[in-house]
C-alpha atoms as a PDB file:
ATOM      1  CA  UNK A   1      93.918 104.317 114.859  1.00  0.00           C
ATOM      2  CA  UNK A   2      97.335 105.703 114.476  1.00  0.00           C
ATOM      3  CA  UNK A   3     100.456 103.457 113.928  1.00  0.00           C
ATOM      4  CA  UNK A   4     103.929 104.841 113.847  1.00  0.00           C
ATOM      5  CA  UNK A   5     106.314 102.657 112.141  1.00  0.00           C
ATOM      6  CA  UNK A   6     110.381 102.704 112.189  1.00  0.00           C
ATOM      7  CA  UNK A   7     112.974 101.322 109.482  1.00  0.00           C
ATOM      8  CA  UNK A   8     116.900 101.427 108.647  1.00  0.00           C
ATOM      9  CA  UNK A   9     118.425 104.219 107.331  1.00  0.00           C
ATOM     10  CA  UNK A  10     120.448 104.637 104.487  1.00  0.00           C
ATOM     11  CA  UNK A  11     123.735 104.183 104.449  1.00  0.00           C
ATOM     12  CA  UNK A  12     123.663 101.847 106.871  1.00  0.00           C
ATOM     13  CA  UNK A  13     121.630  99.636 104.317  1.00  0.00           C
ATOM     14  CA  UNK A  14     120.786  99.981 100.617  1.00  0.00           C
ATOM     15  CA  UNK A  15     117.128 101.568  99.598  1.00  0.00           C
ATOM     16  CA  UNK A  16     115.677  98.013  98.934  1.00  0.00           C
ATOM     17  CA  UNK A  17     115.969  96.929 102.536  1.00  0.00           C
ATOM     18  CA  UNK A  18     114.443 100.231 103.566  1.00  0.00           C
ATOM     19  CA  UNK A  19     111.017  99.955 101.171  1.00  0.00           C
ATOM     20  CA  UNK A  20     111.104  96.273 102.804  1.00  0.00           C
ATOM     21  CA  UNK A  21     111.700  97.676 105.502  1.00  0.00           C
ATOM     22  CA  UNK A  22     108.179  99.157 105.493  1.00  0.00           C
ATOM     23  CA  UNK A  23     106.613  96.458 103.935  1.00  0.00           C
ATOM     24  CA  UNK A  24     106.970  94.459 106.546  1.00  0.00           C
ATOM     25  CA  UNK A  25     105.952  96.979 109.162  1.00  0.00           C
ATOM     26  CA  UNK A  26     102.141  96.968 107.046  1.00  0.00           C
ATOM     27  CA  UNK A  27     102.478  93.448 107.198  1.00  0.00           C
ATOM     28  CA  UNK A  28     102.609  93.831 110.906  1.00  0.00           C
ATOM     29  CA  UNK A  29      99.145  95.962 110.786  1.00  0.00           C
ATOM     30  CA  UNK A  30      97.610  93.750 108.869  1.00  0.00           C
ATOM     31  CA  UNK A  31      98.039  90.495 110.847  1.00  0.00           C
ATOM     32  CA  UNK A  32      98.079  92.366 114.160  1.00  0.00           C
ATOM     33  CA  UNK A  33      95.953  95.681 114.344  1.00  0.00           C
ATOM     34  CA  UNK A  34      92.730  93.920 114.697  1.00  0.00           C
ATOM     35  CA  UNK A  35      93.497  92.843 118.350  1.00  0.00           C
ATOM     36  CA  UNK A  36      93.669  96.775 119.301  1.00  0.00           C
ATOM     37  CA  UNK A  37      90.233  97.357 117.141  1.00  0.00           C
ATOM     38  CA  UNK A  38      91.358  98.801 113.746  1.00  0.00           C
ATOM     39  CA  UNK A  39      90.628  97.029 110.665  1.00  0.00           C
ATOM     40  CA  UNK A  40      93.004  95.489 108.713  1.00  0.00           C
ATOM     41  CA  UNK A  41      90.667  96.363 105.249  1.00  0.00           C
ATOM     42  CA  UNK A  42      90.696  99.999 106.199  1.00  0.00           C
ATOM     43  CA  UNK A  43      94.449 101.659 106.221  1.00  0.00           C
ATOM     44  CA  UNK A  44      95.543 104.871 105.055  1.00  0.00           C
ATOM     45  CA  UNK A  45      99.076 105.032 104.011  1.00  0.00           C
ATOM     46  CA  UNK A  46     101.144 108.418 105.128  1.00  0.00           C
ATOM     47  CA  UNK A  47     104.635 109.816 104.837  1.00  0.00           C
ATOM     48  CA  UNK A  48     106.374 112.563 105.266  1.00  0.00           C
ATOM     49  CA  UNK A  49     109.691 113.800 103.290  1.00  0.00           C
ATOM     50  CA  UNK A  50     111.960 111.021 102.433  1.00  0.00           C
ATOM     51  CA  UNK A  51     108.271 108.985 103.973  1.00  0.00           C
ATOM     52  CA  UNK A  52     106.830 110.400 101.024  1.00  0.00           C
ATOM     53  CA  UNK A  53     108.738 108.711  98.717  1.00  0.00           C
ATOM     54  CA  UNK A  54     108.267 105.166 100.804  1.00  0.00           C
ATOM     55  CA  UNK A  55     104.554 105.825 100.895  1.00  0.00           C
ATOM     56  CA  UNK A  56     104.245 106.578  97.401  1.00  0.00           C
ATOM     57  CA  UNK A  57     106.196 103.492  96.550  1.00  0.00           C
ATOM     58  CA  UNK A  58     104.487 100.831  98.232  1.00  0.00           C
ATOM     59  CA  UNK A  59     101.222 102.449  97.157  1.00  0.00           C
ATOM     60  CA  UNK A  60     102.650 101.905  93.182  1.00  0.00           C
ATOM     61  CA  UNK A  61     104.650  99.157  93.163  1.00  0.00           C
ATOM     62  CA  UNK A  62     103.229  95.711  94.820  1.00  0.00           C
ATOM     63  CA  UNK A  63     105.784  93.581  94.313  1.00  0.00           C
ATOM     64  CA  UNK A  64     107.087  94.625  98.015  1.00  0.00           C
ATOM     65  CA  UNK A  65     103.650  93.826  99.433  1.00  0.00           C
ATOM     66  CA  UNK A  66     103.455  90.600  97.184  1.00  0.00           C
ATOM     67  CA  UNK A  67     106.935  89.275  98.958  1.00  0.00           C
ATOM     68  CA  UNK A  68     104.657  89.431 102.165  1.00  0.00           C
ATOM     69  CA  UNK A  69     101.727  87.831 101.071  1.00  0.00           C
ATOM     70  CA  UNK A  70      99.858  90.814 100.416  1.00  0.00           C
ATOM     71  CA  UNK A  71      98.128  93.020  98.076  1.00  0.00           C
ATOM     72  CA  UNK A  72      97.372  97.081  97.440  1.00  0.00           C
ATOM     73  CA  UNK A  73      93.312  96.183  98.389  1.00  0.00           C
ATOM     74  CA  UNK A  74      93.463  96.853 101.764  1.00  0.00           C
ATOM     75  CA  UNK A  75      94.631 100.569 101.119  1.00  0.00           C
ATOM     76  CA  UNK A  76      92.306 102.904 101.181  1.00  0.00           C
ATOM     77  CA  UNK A  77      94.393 105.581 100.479  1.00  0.00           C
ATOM     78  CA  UNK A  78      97.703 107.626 100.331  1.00  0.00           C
ATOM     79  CA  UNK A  79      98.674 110.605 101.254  1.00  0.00           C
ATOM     80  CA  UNK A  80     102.592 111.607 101.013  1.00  0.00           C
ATOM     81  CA  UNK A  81     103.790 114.744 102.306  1.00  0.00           C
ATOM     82  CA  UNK A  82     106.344 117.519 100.730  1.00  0.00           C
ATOM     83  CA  UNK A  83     108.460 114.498  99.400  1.00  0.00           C
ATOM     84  CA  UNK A  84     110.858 115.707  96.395  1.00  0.00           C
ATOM     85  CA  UNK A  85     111.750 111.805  94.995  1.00  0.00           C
ATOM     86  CA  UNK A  86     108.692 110.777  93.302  1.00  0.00           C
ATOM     87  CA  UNK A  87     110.770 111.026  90.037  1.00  0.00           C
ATOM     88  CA  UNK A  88     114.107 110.182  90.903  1.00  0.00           C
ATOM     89  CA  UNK A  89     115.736 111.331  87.788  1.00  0.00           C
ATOM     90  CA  UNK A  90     114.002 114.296  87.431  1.00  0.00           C
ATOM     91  CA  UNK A  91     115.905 115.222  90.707  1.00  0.00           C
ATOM     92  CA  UNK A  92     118.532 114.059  90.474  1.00  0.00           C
ATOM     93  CA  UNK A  93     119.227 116.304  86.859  1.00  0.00           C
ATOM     94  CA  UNK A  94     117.357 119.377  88.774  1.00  0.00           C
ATOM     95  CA  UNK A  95     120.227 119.336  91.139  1.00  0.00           C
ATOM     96  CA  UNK A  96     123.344 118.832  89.113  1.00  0.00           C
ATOM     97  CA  UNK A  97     121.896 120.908  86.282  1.00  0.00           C
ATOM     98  CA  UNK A  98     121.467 123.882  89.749  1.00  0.00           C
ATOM     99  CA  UNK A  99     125.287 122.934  90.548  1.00  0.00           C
ATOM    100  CA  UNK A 100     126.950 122.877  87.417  1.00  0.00           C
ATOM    101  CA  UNK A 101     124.998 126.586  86.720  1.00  0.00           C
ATOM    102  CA  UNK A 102     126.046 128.471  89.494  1.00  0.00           C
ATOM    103  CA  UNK A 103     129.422 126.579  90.016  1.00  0.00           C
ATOM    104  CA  UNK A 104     129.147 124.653  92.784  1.00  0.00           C
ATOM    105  CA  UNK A 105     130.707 121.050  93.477  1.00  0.00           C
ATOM    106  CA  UNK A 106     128.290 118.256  92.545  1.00  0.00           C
ATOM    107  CA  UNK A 107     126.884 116.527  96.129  1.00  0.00           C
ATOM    108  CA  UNK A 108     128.864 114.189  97.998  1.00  0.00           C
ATOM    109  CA  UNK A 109     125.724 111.810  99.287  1.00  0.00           C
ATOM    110  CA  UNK A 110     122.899 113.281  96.931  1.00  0.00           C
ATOM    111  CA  UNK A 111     120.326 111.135  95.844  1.00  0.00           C
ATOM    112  CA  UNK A 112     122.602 109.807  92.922  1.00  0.00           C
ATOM    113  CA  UNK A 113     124.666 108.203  95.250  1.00  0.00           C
ATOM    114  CA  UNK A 114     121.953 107.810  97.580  1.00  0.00           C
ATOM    115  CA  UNK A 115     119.520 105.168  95.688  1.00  0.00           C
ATOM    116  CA  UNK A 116     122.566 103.210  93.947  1.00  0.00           C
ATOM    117  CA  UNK A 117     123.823 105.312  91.594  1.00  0.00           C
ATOM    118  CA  UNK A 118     122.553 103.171  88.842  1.00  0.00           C
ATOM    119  CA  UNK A 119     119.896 104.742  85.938  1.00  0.00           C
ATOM    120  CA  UNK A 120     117.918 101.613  86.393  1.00  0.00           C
ATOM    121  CA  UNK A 121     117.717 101.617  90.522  1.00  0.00           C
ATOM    122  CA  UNK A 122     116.467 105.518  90.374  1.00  0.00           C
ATOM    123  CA  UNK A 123     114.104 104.385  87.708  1.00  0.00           C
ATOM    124  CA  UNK A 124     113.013 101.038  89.742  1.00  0.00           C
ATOM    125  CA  UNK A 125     112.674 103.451  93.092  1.00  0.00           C
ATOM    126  CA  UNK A 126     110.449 105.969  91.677  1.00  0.00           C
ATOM    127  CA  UNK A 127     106.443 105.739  92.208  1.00  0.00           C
ATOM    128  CA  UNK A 128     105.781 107.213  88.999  1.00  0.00           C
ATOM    129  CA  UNK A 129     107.543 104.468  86.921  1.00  0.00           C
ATOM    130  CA  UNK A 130     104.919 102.167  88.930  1.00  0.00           C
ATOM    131  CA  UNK A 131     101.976 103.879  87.448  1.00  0.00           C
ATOM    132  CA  UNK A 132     100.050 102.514  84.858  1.00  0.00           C
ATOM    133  CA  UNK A 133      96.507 102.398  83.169  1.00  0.00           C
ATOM    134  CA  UNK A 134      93.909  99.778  84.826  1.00  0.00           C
ATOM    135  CA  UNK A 135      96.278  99.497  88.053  1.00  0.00           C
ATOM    136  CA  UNK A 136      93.705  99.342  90.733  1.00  0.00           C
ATOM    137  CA  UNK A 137      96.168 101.714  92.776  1.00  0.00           C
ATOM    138  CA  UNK A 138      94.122 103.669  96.123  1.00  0.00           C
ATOM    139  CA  UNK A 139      93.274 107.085  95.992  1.00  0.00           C
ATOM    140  CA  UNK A 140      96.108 109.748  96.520  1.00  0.00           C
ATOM    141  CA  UNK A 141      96.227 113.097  98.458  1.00  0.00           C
ATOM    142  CA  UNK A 142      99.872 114.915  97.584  1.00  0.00           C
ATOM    143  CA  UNK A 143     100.598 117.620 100.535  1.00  0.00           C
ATOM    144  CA  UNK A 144     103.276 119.983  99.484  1.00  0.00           C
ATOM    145  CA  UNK A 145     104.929 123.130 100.393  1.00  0.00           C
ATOM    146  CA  UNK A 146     103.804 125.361  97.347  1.00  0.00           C
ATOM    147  CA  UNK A 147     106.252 127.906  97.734  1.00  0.00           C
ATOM    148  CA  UNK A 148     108.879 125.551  97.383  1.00  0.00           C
ATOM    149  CA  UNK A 149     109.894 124.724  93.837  1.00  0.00           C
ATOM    150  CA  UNK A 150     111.330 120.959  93.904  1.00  0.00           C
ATOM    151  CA  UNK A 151     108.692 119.457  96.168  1.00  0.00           C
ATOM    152  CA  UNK A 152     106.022 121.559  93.943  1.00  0.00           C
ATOM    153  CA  UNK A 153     107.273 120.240  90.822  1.00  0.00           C
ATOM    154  CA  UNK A 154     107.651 116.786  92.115  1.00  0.00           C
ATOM    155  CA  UNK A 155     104.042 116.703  93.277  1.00  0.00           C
ATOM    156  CA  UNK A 156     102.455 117.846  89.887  1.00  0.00           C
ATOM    157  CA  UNK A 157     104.830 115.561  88.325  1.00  0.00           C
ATOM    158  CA  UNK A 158     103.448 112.257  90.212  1.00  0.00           C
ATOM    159  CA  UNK A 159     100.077 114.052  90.178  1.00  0.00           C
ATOM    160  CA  UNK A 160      99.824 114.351  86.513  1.00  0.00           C
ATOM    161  CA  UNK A 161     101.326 111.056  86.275  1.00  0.00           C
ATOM    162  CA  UNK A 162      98.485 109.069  88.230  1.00  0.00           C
ATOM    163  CA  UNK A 163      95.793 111.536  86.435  1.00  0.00           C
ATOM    164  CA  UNK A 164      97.064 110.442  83.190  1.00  0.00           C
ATOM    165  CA  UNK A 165      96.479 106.940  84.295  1.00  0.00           C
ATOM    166  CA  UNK A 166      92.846 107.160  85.446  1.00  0.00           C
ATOM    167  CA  UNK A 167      93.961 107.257  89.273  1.00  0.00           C
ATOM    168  CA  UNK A 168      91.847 109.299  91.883  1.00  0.00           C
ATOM    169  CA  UNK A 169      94.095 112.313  93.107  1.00  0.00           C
ATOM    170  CA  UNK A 170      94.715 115.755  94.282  1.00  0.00           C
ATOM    171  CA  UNK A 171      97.536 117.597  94.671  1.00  0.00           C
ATOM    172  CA  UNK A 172      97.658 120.347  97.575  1.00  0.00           C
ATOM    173  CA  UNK A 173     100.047 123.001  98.162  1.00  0.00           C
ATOM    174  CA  UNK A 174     100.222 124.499 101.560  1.00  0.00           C
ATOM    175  CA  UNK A 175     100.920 128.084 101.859  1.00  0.00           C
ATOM    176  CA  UNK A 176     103.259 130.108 104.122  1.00  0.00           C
ATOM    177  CA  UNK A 177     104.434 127.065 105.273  1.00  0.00           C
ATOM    178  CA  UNK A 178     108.019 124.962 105.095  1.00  0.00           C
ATOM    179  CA  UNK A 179     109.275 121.216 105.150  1.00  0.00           C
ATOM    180  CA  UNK A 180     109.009 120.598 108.681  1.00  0.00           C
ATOM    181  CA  UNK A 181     106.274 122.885 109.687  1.00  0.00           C
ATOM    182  CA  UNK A 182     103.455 121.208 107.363  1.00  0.00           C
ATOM    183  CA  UNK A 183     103.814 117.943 108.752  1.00  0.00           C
ATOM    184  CA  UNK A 184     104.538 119.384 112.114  1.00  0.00           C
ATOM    185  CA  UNK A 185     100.643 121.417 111.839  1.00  0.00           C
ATOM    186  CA  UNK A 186      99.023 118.214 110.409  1.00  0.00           C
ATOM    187  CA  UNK A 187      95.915 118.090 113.226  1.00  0.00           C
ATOM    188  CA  UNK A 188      96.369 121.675 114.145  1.00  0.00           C
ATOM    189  CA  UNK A 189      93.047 123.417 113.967  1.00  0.00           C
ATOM    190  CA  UNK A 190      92.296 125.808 110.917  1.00  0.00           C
ATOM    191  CA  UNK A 191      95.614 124.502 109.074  1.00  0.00           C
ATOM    192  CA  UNK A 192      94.840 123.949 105.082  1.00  0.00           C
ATOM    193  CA  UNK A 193      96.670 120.948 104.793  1.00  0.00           C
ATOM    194  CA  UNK A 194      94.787 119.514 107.528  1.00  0.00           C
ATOM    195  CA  UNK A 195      91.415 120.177 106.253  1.00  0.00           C
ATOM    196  CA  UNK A 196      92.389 118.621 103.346  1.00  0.00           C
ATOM    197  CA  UNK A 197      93.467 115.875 104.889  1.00  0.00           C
ATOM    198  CA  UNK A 198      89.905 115.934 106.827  1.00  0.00           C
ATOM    199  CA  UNK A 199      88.193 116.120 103.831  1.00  0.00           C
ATOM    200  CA  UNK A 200      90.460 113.526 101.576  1.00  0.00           C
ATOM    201  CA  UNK A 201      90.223 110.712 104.464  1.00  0.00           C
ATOM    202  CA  UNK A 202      86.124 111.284 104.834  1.00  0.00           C
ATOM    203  CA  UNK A 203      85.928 110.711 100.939  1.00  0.00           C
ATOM    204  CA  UNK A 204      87.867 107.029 100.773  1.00  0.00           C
ATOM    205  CA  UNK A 205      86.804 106.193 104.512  1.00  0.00           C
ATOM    206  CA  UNK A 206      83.506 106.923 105.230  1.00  0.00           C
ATOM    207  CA  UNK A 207      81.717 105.786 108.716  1.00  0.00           C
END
């Protein structure tokens, strides 16, 4: 079964509200999907761009499931798609370090500004701060766009980061492809990305 779910945007409210946002909405699936015949023990966790982010997050860092009563068992895995903030810091230097090089103003709403402008928040609000050894965290599948650099380096950077840490993961970069076209193809037949995706959700699902 396939569940969409919807949440605030920023600015509107702050990033906390947002990752509750979505914690809330799993809630939801867990008390609810039963009724429509999916299993609440079963659920695959997916996001795509700034979704990647909020996947990888409440696949790392329980404490928004725990304010719902809830734990990181009944995820089976995750896969996040072409994000760029798994390391917020990293980034956010990336893109002032690009600025200040070739001259350019500094970004008006970038993700300094975005997740609080505070060392600590971009810290807090990045999934690989959440990784640790012996955290039973699911299995992860990390979809990128290889031939861009940001989203490549973010992915081996969380990648690495759960490897180092004894997690279950693969990191795979799609080819000829772009930000909105590789989650656009995901279910198109003979895309990469969606055979890995196949292949991923047969190895932590089985029937």
């Amino acid at each position: 079964m396939f569940v969409a779910l919807n949440h605030r945007l920023l600015p509107t409210v702050e990033m906390g509200a947002i990752i509750r946002d979505v914690a809330q909405a799993f809630a939801w699936v867990q008390i609810h999907i039963a009724r429509y015949g999916g299993d609440p023990r079963r659920v695959l966790v997916m996001g795509h761009s700034s979704g990647a982010q909020l996947a990888a997050l409440l696949c790392t860092d329980e404490r928004y499931l725990k304010e719902q009563g809830l734990t990181l068992a009944p995820i089976k895995g995750c896969v996040p798609v072409d994000g760029d903030t798994f390391d917020i810091p990293a980034i956010i230097e990336v893109a002032e370090v690009r600025a200040r090089a070739h001259g350019q103003p500094m970004p008006k709403f970038g993700h300094r500004l975005k997740f609080g402008n505070d060392p600590a928040l971009h810290r807090d609000f990045s999934a690989v701060t959440h990784v640790t050894k012996g955290k039973a965290l699911p299995p992860f599948l990390i979809l990128h766009v290889a031939g861009h650099p940001d989203v490549s380096a973010q992915a081996q950077r969380f990648g690495a980061v759960l490897k180092d840490a004894g997690g279950r993961v693969q990191v795979f970069g799609a080819k000829d492809t772009d930000h909105g076209r590789i989650n656009a193809n995901l279910g198109v037949e003979g895309d990469p990305a969606t055979a890995a995706l196949w292949a991923f959700v047969a190895s932590v699902v089985p029937r």
